[in-house]
C-alpha atoms as a PDB file:
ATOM      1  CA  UNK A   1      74.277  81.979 133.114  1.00  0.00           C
ATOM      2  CA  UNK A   2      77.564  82.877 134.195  1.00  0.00           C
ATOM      3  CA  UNK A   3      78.833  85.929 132.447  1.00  0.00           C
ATOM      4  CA  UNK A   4      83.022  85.938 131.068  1.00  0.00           C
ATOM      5  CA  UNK A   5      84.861  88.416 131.452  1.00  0.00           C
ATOM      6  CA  UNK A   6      86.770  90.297 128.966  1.00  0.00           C
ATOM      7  CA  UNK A   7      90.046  92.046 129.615  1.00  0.00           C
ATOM      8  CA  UNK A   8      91.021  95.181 127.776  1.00  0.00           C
ATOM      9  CA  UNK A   9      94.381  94.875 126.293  1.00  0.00           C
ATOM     10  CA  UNK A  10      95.793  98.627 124.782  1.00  0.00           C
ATOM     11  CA  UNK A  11      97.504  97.827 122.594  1.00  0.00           C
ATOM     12  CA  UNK A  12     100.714 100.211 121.513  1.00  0.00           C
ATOM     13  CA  UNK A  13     102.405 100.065 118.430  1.00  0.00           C
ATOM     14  CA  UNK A  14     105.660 102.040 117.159  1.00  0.00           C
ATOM     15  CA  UNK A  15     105.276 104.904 114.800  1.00  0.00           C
ATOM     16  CA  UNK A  16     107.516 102.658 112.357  1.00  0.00           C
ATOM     17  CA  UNK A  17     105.708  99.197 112.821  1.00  0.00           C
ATOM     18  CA  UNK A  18     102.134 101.656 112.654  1.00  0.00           C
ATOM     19  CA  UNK A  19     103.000 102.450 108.698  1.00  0.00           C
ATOM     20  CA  UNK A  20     103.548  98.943 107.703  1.00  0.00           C
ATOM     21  CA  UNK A  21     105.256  96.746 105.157  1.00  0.00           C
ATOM     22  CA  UNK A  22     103.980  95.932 101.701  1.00  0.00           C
ATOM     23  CA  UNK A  23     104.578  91.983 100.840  1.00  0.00           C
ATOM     24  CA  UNK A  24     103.957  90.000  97.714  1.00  0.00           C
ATOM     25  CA  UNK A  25     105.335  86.928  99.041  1.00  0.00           C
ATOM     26  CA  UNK A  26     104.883  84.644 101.430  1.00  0.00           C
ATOM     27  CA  UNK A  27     107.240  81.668 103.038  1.00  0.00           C
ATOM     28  CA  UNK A  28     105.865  79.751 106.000  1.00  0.00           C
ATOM     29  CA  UNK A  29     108.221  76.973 107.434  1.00  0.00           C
ATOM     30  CA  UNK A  30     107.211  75.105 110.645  1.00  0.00           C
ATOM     31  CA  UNK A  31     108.898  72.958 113.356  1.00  0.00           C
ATOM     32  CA  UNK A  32     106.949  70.645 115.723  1.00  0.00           C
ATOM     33  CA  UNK A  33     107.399  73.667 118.204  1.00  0.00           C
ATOM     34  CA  UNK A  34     107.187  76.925 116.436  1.00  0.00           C
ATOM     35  CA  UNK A  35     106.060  78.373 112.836  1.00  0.00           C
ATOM     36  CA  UNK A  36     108.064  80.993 110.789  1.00  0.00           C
ATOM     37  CA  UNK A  37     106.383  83.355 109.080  1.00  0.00           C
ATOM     38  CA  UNK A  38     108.463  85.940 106.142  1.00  0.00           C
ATOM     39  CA  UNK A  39     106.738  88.376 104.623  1.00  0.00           C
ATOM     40  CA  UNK A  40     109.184  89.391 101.457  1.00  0.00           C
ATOM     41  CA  UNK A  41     108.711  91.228  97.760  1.00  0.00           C
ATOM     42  CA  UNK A  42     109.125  90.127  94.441  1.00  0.00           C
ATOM     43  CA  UNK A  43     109.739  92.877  91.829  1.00  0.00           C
ATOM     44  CA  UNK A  44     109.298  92.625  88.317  1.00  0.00           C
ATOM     45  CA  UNK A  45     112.106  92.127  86.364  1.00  0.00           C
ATOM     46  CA  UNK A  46     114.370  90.829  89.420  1.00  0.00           C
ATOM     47  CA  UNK A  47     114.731  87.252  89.980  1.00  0.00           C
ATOM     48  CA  UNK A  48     115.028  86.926  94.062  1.00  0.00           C
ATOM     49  CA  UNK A  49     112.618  88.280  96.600  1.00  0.00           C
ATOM     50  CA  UNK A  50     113.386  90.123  99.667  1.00  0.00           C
ATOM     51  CA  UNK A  51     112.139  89.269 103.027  1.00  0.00           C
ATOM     52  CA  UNK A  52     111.407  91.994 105.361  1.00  0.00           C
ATOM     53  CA  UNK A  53     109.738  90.679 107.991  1.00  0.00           C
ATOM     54  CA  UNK A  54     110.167  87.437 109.977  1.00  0.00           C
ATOM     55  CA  UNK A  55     107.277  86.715 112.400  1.00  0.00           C
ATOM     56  CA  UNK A  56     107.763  83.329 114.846  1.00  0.00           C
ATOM     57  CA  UNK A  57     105.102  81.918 117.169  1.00  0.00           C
ATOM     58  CA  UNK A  58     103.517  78.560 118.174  1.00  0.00           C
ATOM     59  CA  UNK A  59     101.474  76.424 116.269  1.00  0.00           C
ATOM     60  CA  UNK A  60      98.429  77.133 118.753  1.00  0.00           C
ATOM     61  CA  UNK A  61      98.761  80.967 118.078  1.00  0.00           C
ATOM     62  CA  UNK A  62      99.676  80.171 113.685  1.00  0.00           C
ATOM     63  CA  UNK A  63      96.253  78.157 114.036  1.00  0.00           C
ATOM     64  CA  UNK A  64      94.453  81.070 115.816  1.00  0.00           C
ATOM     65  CA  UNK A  65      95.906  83.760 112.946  1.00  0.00           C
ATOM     66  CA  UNK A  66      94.251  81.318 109.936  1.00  0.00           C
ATOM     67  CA  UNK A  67      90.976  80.979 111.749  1.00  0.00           C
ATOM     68  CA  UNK A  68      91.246  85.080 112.403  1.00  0.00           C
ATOM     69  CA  UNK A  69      92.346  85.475 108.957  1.00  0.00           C
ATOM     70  CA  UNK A  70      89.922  83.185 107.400  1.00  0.00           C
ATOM     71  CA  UNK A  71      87.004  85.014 108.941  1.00  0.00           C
ATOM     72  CA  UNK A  72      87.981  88.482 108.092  1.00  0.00           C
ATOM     73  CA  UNK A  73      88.324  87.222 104.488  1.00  0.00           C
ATOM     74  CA  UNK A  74      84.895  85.761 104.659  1.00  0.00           C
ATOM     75  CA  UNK A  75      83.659  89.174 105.770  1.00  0.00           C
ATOM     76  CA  UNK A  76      85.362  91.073 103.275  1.00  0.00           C
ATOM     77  CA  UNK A  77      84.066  88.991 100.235  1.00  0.00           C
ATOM     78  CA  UNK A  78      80.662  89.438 101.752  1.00  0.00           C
ATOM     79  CA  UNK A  79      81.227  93.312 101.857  1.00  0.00           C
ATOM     80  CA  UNK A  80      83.104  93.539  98.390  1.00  0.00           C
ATOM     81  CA  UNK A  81      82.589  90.812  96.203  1.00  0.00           C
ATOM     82  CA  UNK A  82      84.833  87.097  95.821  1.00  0.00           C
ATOM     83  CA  UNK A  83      88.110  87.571  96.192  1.00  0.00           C
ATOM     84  CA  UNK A  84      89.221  86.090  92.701  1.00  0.00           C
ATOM     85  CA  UNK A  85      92.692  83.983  92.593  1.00  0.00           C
ATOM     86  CA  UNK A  86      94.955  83.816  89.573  1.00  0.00           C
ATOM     87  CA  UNK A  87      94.830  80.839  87.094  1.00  0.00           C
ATOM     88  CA  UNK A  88      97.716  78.644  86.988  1.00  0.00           C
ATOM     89  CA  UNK A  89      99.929  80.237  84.692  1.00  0.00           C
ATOM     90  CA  UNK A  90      98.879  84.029  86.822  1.00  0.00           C
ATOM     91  CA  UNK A  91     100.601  82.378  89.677  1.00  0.00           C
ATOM     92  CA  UNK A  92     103.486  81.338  87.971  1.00  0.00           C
ATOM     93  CA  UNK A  93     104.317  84.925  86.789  1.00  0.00           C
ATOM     94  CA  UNK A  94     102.634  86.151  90.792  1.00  0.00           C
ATOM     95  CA  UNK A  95     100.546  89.067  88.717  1.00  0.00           C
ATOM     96  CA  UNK A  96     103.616  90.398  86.610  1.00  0.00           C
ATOM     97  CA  UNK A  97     105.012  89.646  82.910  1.00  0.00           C
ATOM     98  CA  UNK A  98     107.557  90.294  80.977  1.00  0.00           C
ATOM     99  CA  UNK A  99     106.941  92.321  78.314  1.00  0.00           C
ATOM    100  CA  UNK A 100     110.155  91.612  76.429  1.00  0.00           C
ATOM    101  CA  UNK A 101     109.413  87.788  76.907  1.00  0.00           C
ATOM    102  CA  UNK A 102     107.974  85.477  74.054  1.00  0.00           C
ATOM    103  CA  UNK A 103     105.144  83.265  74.875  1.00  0.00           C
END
């Protein structure tokens, strides 16, 4: 059986990137070449969302992050329990309401 080898990569990461950015919203736009990625927040209250952070890459490489994604999710709910996703009027308000608002 042949055997593969792997390749260390270190990895280095600035002190700023290292803290990270909080994001409540998502935008993903694709061409045939290349998919854009924001990573924004919506506050309560406010009625436009502010992107701070753009991420572009290939569609081999956006493909590679759901499969990645997908099965760190799957361990996660296996460690903690179903991730549980908001009902249709939930998503409409994206977890916040306004308390001065009638229903």
């Amino acid at each position: 059986m042949a055997t593969e080898n792997k390749k260390r990569i270190n990895v280095k990461i600035d002190e700023t990137v290292g803290e990270g950015v909080y994001a409540n919203f998502f935008m993903i736009n694709n061409s045939p070449s290349e998919f854009v990625i924001d990573f924004g927040r919506i506050l309560p209250g406010l009625p436009n969302a502010k992107i701070y952070s753009r991420i572009l890459t290939t569609p081999q490489h956006a493909k590679q992050l759901l499969q990645i994604l997908g099965k760190n999710i799957e361990n996660f709910e296996k460690k903690n329990g179903e991730i549980k996703m908001p009902g249709k009027q939930e998503e409409k308000d994206i977890g916040f309401k306004n308390i001065g608002q009638n229903a």
